[in-house]
Protein backbone atom coordinates (compact mmCIF):
# COMPACT_ATOMS: atom_id res chain seq x y z
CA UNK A 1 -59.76 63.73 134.77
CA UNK A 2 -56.23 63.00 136.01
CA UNK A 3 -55.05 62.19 132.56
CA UNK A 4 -55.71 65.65 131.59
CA UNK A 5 -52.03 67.07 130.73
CA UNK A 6 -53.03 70.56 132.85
CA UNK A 7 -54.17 68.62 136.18
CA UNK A 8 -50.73 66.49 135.28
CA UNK A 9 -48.60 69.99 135.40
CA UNK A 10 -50.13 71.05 138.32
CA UNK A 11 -49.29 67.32 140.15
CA UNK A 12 -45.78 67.66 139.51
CA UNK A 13 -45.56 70.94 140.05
CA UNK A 14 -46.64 70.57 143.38
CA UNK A 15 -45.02 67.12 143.93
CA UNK A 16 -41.51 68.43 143.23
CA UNK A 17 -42.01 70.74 146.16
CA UNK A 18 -42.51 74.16 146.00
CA UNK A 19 -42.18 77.37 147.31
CA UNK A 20 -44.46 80.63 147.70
CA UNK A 21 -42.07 82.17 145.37
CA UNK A 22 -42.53 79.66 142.89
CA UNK A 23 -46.19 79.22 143.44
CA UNK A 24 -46.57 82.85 142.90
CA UNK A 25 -44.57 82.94 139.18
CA UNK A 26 -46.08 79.31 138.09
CA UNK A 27 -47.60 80.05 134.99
CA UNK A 28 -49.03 76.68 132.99
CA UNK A 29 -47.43 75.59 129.79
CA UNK A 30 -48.14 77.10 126.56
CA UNK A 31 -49.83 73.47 125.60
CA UNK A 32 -52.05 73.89 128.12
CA UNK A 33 -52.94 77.88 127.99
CA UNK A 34 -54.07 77.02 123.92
CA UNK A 35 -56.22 73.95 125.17
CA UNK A 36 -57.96 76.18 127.28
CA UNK A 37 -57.84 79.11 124.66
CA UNK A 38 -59.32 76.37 122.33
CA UNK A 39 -62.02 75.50 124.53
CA UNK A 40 -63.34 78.46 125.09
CA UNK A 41 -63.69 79.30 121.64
CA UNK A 42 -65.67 76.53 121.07
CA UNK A 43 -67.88 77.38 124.38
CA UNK A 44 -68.50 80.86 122.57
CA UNK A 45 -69.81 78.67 119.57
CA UNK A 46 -71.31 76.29 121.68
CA UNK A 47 -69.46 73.39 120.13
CA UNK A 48 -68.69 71.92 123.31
CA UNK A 49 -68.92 67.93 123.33
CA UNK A 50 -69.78 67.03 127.19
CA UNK A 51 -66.53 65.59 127.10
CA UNK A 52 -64.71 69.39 126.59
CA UNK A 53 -67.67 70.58 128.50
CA UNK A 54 -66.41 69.11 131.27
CA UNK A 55 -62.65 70.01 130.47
CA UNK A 56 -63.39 73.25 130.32
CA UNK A 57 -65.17 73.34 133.81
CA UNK A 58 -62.17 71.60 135.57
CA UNK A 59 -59.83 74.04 134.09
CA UNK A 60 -61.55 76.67 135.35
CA UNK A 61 -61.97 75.35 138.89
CA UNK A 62 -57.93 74.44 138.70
CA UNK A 63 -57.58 78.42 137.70
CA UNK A 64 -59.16 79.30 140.48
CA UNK A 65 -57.55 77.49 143.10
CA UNK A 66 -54.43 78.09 141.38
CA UNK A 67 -55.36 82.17 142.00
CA UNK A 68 -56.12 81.62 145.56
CA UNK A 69 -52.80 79.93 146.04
CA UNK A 70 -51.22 82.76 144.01
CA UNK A 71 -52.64 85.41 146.45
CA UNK A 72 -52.11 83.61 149.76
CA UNK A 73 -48.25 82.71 148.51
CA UNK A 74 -47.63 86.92 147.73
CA UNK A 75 -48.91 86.87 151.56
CA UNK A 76 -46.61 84.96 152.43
CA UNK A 77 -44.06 86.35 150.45
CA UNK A 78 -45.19 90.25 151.86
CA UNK A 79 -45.17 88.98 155.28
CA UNK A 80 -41.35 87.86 154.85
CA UNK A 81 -40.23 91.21 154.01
């Protein structure tokens, strides 16, 4: 599922360095927010191949460890203040 262009975003993102500032505003490209958009239509019509099926279920684990790193990085960024 590395070939998937969200997973890609999220490797460079984090491979060009980073910091809890930026890991706090990242916000996925447009391409990728109307994939997902798209997907989930489909789930609500249950057109899902298995292929999207299983899309869909990475993107939502990647949103939610993309939400924990959000909240620990405003930690971070409370903490410095």
């Amino acid at each position: 599922m590395a070939s998937n262009p969200i997973y890609l975003e999220i490797i460079d993102f984090f491979a060009s360095g980073t910091t809890p500032q930026a890991v706090a505003d990242f916000r996925p490209s447009a391409a990728a927010q109307q994939r997902a958009l798209e997907l989930l239509d489909l789930a609500k019509e249950d057109q899902l191949t298995p292929e999207q099926e299983s899309e869909l279920e990475h993107f939502i684990e990647l949103e939610h460890i993309l939400r924990m790193a959000k909240a620990r990085a405003r930690q971070i960024l409370a903490a410095q203040k």
